[in-house]
C-alpha atoms as a PDB file:
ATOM      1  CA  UNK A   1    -182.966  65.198  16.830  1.00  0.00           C
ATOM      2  CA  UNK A   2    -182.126  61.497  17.779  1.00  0.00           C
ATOM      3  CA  UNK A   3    -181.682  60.976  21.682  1.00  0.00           C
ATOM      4  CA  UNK A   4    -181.850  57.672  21.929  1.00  0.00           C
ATOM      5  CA  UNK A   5    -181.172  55.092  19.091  1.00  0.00           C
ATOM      6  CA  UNK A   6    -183.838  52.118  18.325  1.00  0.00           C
ATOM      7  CA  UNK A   7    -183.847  49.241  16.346  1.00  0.00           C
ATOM      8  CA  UNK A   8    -186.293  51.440  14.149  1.00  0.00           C
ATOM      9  CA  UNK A   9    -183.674  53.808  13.707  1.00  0.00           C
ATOM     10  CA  UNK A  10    -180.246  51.821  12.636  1.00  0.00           C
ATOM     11  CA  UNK A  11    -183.835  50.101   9.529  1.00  0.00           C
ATOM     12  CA  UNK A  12    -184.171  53.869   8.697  1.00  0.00           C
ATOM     13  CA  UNK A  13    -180.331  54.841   8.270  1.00  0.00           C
ATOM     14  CA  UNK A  14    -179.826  51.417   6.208  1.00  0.00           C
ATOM     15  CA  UNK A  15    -182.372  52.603   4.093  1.00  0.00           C
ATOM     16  CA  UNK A  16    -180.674  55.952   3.658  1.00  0.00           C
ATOM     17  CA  UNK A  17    -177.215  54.193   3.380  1.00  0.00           C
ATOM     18  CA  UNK A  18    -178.945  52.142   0.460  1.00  0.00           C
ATOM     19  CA  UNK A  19    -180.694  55.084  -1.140  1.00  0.00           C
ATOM     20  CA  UNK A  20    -177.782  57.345  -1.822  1.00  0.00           C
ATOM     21  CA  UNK A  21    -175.416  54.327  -2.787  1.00  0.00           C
ATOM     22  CA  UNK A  22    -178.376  53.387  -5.475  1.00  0.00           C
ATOM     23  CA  UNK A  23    -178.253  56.975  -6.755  1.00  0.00           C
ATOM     24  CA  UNK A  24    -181.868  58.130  -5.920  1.00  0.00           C
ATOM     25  CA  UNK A  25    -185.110  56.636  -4.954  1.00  0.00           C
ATOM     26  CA  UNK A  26    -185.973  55.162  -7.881  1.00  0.00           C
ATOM     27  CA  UNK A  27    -182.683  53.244  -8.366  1.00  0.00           C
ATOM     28  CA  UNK A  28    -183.501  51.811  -4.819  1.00  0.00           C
ATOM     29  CA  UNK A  29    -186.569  50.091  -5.217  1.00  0.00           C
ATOM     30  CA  UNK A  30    -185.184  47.065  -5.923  1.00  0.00           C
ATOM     31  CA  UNK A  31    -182.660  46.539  -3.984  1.00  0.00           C
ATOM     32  CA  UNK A  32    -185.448  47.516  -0.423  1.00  0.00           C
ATOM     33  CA  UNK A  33    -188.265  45.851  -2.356  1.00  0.00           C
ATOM     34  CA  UNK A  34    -190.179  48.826  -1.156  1.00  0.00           C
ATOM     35  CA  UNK A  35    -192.241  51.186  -3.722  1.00  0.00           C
ATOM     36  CA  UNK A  36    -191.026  54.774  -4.107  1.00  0.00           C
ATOM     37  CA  UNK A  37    -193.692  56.057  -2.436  1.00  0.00           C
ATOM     38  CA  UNK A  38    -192.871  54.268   0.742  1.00  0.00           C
ATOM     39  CA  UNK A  39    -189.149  55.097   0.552  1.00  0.00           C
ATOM     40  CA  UNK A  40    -189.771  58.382   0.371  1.00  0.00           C
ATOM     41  CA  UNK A  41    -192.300  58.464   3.729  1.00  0.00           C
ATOM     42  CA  UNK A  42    -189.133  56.607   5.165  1.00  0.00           C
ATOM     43  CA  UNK A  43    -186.884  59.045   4.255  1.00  0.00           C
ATOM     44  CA  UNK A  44    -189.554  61.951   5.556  1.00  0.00           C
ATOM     45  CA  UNK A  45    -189.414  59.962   8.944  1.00  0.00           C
ATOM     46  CA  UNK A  46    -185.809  59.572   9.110  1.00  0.00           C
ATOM     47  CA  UNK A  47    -185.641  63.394   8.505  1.00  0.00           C
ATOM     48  CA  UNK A  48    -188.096  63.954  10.918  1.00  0.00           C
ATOM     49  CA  UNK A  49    -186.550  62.346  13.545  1.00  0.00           C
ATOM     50  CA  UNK A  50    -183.369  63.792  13.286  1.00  0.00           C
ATOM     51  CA  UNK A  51    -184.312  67.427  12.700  1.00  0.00           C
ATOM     52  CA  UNK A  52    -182.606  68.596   9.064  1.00  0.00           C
ATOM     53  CA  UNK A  53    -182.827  67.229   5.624  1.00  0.00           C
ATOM     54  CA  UNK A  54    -180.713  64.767   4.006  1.00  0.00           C
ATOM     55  CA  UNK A  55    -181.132  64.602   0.717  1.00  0.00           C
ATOM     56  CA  UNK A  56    -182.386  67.445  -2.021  1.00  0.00           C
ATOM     57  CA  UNK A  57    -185.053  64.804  -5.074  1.00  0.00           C
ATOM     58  CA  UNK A  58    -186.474  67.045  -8.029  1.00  0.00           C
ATOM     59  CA  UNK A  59    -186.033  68.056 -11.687  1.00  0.00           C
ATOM     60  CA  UNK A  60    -182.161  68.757 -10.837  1.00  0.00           C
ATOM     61  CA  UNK A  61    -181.926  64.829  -9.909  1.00  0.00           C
ATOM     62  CA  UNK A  62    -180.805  63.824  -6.678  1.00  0.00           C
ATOM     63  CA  UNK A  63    -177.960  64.756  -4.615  1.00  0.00           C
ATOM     64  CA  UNK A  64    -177.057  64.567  -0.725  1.00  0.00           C
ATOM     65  CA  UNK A  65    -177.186  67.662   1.252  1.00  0.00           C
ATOM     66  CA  UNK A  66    -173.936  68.820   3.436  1.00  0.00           C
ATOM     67  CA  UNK A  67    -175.255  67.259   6.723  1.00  0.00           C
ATOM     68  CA  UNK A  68    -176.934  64.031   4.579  1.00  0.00           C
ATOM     69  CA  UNK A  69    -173.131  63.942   3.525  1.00  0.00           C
ATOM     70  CA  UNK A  70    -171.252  63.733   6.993  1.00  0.00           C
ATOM     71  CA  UNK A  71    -174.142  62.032   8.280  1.00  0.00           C
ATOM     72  CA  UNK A  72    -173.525  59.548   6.135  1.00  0.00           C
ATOM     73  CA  UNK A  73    -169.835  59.455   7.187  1.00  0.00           C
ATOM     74  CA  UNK A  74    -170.584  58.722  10.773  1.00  0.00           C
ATOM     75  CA  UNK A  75    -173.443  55.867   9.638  1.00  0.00           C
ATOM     76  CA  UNK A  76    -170.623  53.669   8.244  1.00  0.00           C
ATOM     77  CA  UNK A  77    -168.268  54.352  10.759  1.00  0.00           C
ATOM     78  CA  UNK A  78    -171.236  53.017  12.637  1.00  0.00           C
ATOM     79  CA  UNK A  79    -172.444  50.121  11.172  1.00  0.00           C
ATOM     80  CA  UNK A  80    -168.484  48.455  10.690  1.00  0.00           C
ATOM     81  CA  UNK A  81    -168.185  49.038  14.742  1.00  0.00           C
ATOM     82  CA  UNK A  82    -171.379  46.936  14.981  1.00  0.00           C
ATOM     83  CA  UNK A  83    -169.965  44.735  12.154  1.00  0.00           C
ATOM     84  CA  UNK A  84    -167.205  44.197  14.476  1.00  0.00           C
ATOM     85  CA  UNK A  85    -168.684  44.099  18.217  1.00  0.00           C
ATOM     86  CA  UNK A  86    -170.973  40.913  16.081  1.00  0.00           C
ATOM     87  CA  UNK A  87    -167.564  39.009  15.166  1.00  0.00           C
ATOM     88  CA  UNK A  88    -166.499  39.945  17.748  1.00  0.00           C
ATOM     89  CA  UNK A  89    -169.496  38.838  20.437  1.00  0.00           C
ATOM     90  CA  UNK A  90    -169.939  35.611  18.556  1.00  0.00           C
ATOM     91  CA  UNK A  91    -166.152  34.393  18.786  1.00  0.00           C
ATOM     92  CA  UNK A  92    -166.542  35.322  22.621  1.00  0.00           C
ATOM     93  CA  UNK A  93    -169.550  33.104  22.718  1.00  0.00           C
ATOM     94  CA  UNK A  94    -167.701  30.107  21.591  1.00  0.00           C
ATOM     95  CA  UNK A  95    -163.972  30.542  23.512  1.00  0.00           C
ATOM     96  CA  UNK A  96    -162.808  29.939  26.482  1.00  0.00           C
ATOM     97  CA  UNK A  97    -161.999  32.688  28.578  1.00  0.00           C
ATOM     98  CA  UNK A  98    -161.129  33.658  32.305  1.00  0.00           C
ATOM     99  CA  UNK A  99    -158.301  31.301  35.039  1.00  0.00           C
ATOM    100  CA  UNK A 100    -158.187  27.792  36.336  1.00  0.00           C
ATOM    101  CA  UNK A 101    -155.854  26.887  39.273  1.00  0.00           C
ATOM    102  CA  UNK A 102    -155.044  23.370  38.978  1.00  0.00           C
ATOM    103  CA  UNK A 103    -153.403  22.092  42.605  1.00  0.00           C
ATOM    104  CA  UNK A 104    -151.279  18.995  42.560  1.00  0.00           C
ATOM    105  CA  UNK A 105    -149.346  16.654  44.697  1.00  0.00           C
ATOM    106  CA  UNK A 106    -145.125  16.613  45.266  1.00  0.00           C
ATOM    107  CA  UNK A 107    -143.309  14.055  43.515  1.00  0.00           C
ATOM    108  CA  UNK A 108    -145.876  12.137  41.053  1.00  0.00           C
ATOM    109  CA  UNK A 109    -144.268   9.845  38.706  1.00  0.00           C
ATOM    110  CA  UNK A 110    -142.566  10.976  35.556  1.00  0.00           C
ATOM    111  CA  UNK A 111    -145.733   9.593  33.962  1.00  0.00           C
ATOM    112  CA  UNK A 112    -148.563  11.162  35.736  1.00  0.00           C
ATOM    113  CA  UNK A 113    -146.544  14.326  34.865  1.00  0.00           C
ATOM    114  CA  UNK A 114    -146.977  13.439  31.143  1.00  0.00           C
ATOM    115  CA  UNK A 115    -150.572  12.802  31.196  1.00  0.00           C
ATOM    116  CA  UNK A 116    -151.083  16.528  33.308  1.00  0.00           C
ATOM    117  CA  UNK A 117    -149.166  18.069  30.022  1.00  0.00           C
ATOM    118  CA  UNK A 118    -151.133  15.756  27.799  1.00  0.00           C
ATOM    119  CA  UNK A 119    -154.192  17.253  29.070  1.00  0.00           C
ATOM    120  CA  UNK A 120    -152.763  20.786  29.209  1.00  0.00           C
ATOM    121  CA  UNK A 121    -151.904  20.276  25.265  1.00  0.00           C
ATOM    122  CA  UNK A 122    -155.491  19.300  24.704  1.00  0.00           C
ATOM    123  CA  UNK A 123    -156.830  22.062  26.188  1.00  0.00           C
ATOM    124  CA  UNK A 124    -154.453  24.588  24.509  1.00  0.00           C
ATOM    125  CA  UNK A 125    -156.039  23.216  21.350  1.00  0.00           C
ATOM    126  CA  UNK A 126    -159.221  24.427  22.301  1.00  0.00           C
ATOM    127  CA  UNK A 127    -160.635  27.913  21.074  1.00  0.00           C
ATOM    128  CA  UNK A 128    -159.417  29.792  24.134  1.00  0.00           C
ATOM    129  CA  UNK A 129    -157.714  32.042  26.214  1.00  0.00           C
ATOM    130  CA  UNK A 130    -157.027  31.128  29.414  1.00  0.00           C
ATOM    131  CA  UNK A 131    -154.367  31.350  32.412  1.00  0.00           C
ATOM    132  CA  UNK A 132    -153.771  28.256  33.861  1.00  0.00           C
ATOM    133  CA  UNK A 133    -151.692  27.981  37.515  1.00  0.00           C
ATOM    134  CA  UNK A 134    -150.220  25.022  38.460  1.00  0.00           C
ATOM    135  CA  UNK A 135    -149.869  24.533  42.742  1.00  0.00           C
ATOM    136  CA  UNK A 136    -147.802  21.716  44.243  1.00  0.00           C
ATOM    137  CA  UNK A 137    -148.939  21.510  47.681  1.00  0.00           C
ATOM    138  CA  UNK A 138    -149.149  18.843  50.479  1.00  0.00           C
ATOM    139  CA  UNK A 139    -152.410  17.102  50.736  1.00  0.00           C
ATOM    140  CA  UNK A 140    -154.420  19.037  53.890  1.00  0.00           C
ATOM    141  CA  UNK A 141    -153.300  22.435  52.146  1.00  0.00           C
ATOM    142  CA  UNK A 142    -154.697  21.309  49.083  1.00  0.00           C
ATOM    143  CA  UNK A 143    -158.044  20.291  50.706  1.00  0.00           C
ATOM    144  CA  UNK A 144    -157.738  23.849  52.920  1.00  0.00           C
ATOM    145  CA  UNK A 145    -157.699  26.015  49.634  1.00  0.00           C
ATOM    146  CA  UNK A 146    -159.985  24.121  47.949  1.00  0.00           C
ATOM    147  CA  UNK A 147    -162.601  25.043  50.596  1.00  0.00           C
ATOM    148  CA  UNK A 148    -161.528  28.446  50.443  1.00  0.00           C
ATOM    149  CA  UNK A 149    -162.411  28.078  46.362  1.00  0.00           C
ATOM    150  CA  UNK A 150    -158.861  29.438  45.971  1.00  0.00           C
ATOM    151  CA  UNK A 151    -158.039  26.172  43.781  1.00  0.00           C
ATOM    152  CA  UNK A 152    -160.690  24.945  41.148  1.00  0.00           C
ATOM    153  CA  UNK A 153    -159.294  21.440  40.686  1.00  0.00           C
ATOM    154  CA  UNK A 154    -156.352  19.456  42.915  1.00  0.00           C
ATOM    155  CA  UNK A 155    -155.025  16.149  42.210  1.00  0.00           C
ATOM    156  CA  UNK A 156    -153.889  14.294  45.541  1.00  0.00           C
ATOM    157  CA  UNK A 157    -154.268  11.516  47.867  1.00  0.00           C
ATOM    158  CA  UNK A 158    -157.446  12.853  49.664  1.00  0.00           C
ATOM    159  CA  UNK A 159    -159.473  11.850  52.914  1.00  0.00           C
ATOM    160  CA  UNK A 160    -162.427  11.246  50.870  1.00  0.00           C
ATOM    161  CA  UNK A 161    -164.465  12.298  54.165  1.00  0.00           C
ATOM    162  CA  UNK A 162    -165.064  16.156  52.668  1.00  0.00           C
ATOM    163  CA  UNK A 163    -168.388  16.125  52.101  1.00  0.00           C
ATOM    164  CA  UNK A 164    -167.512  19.533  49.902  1.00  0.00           C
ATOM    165  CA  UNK A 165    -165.956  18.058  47.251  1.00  0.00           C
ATOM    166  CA  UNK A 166    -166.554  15.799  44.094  1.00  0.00           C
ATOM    167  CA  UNK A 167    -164.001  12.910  43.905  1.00  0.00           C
ATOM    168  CA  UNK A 168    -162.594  11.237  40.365  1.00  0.00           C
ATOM    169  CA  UNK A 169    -160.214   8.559  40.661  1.00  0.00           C
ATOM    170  CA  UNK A 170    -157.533   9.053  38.354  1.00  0.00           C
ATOM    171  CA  UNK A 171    -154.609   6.272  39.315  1.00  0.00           C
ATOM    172  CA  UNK A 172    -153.051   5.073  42.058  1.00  0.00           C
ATOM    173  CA  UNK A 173    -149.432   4.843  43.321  1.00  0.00           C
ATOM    174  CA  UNK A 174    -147.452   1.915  45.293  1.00  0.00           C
ATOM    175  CA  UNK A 175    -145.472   2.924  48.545  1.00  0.00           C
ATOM    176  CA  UNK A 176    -143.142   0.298  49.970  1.00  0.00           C
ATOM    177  CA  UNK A 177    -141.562   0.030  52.613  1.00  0.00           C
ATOM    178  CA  UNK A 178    -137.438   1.130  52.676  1.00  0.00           C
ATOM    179  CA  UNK A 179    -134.565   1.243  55.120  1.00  0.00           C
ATOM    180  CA  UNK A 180    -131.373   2.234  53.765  1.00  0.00           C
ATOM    181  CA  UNK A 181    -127.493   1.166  53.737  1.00  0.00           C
ATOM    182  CA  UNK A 182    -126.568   0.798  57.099  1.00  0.00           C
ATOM    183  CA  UNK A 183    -130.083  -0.053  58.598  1.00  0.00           C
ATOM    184  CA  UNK A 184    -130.333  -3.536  60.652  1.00  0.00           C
ATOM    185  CA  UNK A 185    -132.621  -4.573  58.125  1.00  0.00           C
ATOM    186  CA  UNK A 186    -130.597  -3.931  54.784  1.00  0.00           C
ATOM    187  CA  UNK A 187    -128.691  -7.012  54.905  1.00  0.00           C
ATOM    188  CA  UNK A 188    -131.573  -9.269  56.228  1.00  0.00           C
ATOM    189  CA  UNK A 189    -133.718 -10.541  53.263  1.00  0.00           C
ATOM    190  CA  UNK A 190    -136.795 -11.711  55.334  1.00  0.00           C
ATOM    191  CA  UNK A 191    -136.859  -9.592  58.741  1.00  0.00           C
ATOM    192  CA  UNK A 192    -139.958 -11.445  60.712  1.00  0.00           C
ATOM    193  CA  UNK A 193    -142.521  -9.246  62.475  1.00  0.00           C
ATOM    194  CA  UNK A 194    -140.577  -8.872  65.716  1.00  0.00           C
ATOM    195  CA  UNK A 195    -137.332  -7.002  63.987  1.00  0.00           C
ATOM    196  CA  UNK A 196    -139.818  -4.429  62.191  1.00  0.00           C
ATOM    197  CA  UNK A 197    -141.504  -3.881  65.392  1.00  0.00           C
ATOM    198  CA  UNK A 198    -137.477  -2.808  67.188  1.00  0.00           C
ATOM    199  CA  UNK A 199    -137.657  -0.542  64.054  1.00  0.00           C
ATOM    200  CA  UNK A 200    -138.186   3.320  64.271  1.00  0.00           C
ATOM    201  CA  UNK A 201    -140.135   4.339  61.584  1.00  0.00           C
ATOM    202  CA  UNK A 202    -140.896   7.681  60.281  1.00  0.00           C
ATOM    203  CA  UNK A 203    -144.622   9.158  60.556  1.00  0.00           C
ATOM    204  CA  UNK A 204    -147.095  11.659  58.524  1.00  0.00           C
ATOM    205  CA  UNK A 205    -149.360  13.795  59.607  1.00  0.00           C
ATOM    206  CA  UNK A 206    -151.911  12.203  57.230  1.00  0.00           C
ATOM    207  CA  UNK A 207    -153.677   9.847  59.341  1.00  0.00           C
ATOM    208  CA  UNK A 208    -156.132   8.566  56.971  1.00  0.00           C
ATOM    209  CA  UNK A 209    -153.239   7.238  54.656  1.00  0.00           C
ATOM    210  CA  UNK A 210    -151.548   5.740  57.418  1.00  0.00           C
ATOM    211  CA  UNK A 211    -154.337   3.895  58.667  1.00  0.00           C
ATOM    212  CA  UNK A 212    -153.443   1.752  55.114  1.00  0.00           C
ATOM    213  CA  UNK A 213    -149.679   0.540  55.885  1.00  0.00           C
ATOM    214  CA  UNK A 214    -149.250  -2.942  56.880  1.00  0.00           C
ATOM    215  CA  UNK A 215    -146.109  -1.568  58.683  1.00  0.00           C
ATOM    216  CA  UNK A 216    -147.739   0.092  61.710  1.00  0.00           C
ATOM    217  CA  UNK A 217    -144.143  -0.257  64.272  1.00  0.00           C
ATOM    218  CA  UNK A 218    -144.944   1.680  67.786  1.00  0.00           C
ATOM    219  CA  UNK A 219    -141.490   3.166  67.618  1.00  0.00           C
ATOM    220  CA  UNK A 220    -141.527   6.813  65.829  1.00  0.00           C
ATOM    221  CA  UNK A 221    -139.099   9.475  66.322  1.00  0.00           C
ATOM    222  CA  UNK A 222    -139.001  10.733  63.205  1.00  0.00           C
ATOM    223  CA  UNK A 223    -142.273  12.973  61.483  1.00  0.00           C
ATOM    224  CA  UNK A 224    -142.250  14.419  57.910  1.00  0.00           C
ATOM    225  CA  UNK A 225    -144.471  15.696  55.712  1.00  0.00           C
ATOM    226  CA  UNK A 226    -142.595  15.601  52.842  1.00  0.00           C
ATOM    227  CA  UNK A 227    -141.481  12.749  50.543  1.00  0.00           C
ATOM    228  CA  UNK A 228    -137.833  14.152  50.283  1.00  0.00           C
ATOM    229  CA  UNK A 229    -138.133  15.059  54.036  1.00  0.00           C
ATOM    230  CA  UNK A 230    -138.944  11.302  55.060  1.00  0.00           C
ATOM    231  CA  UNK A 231    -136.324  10.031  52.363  1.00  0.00           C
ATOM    232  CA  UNK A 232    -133.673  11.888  54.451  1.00  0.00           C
ATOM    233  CA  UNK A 233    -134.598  10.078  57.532  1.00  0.00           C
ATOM    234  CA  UNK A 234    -134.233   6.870  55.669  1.00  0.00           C
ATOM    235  CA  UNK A 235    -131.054   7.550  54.323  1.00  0.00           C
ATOM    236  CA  UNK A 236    -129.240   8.646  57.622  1.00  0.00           C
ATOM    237  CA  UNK A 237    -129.376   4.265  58.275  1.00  0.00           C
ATOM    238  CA  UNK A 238    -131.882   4.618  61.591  1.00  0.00           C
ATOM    239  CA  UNK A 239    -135.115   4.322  60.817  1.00  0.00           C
ATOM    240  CA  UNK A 240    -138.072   2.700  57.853  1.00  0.00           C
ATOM    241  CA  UNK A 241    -140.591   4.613  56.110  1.00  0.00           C
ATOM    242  CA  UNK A 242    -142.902   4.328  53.457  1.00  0.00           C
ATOM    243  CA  UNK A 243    -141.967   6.133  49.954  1.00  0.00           C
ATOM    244  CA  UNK A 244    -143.519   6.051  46.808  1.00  0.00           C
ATOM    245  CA  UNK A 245    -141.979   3.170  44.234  1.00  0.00           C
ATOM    246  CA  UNK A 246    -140.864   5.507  41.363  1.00  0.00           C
ATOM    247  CA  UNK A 247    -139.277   8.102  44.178  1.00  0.00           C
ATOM    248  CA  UNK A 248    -136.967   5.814  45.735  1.00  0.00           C
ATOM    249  CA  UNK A 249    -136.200   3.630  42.421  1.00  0.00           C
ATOM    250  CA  UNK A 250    -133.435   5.434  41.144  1.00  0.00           C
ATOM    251  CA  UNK A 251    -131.780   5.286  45.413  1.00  0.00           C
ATOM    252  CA  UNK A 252    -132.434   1.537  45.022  1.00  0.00           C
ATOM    253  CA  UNK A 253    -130.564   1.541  41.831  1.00  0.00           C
ATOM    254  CA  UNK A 254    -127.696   3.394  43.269  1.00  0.00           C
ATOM    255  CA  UNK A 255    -128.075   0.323  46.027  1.00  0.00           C
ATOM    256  CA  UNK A 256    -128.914   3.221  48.904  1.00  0.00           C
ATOM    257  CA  UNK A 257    -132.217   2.735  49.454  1.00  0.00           C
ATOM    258  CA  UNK A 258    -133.987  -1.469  49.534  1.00  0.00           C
ATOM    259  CA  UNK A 259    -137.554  -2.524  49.742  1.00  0.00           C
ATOM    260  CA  UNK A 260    -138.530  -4.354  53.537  1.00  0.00           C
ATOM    261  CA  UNK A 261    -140.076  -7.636  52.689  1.00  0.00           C
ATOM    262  CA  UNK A 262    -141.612  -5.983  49.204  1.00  0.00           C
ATOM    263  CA  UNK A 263    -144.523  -8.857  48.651  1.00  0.00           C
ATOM    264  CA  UNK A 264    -146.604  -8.211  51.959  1.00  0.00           C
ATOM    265  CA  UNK A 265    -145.095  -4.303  53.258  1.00  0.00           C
ATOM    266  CA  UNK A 266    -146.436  -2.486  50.378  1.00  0.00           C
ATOM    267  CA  UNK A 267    -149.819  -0.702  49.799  1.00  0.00           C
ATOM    268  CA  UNK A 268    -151.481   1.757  46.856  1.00  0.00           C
ATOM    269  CA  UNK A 269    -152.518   5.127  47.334  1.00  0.00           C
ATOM    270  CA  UNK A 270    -155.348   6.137  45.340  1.00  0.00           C
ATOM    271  CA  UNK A 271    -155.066   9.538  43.772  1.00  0.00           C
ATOM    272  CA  UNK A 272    -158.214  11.818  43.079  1.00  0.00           C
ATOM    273  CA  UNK A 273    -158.900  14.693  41.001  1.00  0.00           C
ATOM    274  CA  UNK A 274    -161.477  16.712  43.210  1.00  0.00           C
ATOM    275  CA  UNK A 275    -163.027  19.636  43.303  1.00  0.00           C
ATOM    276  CA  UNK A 276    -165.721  22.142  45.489  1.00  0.00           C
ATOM    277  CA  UNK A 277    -168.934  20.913  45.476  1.00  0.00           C
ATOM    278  CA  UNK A 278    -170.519  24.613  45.977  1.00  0.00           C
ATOM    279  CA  UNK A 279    -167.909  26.410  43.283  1.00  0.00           C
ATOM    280  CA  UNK A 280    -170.188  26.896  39.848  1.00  0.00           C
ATOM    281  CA  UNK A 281    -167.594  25.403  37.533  1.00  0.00           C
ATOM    282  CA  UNK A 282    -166.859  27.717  34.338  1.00  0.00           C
ATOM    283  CA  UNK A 283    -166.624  26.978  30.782  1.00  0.00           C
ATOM    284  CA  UNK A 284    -163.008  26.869  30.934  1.00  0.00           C
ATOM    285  CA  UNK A 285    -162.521  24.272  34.312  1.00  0.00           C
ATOM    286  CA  UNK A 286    -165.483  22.310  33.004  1.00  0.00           C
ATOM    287  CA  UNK A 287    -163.201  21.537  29.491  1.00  0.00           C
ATOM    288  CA  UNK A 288    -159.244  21.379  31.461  1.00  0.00           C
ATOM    289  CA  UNK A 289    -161.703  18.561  33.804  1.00  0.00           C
ATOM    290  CA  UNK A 290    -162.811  16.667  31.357  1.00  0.00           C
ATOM    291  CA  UNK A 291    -159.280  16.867  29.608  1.00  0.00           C
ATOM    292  CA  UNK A 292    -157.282  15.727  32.653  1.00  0.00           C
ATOM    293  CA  UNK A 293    -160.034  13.197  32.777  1.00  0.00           C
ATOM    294  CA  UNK A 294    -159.322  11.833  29.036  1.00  0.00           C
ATOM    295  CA  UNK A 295    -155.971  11.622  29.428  1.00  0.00           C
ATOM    296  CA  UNK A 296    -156.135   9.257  32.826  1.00  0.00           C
ATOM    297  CA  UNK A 297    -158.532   7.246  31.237  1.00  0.00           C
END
């Protein structure tokens, strides 16, 4: 009686499997490559080990007995599940499996959005099967979950000061400087230092970006974190602030919003695709990282 089944075991039940579809152990020879003698010392061992015979060989020719029959059954039904757990096992070996959380920043140009989806498209041409999340969050909540490893990758205007993380550079953006219709400063084309410095401007809690504006005006009564949040402050007429280019273009256009002395007010923000140091990357975050990383090449 089998308990336990060896690799020893599934050689002997092929060899029965081949025996009876070859019609005897004769007819089998060939097709095992194995003399008669030593099929039939493999059959005697099969038998052995399971406790009852299989097969009936003598002058009546051979046939299968009633339990070599439904034995036989439950060997095929056998040998197609392994058939399948193989195709199966070897497809999982090459696909990509499992979730990636991708964080991102508010308002990116129309055109970093495009290159996201361009890499998203890439990687849904891959062999896989995978649940990507998307997360727009500010910058410091982006850096907060990934040390919590509750994002895999975030694209954002980073410290750079997290020892934690891995940094990529994958473009940067311009911020000028605005005021809006009704402001002092709309109708003056070249305000000199001391009219932006009786200007109130609006702050960010991000000190590190700040620390880049050539506007730096000791007025501020006014604190956002939000692009649309410091675009409202613009717009009421009473104070300057610094907005990304492609965000305020279409209020310039609508001659709401103008650029303060564009040539020397402006700065770039670098954005960074970054990710946890410590947190193993999988198969899956591996390929959307080097996809993201294609398509802002």
């Amino acid at each position: 009686m089998l308990g336990q089944v060896h690799d020893l075991d599934l050689q002997l039940l092929r060899l029965f499997v081949c025996v009876v579809e070859c019609g005897g152990f004769s007819a089998a020879q060939g097709e095992l490559g194995l003399s008669q003698s030593s099929i039939s010392q493999q059959m005697a061992k099969l038998e052995t080990r399971l406790g009852y015979r299989l097969c009936s060989r003598g002058k009546g020719g051979f046939s299968v007995t009633p339990k070599g029959e439904q034995l036989l059954s439950s060997i095929r039904e056998l040998f197609q599940s392994i058939e399948a757990f193989r195709h199966q096992s070897n497809g999982v070996a090459g696909r990509l499996i499992g979730e990636v959380r991708l964080g991102f920043s508010e308002a990116l140009a129309p055109s970093v959005l495009q290159k996201v989806a361009a890499a998203i498209g890439r990687f849904r041409e891959r062999d896989e099967s995978v649940r990507i999340e998307l997360i727009s969050a500010m910058p410091a909540e982006m850096e907060r979950l990934l040390l919590q490893q509750r994002l895999d990758l975030a694209i954002g205007y980073f410290s750079q000061v997290q020892s934690a993380f891995d940094y990529r550079q994958l473009f940067s953006e311009t911020q000028h400087l605005y005021c809006a219709h009704g402001h002092p400063l709309f109708n003056n084309e070249a305000p000199d230092d001391q009219a932006l410095q009786a200007c109130d401007r609006v702050d960010h809690p991000y000190r590190f970006l700040r620390s880049d504006e050539p506007f730096q005006g000791q007025r501020c009564s006014a604190r956002s974190e939000q692009v649309e949040g410091t675009l409202a402050f613009i717009l009421s007429g009473k104070h300057v602030g610094y907005l990304p280019s492609h965000f305020a273009r279409s209020w310039e256009d609508l001659g709401l919003l103008k650029a303060v002395r564009r040539s020397d007010m402006s700065f770039e923000v670098a954005f960074h695709l970054a990710r946890h140091r410590a947190q193993i990357p999988g198969d899956a975050h591996k390929a959307l990282e080097q996809d993201l990383l294609t398509a802002f090449a």
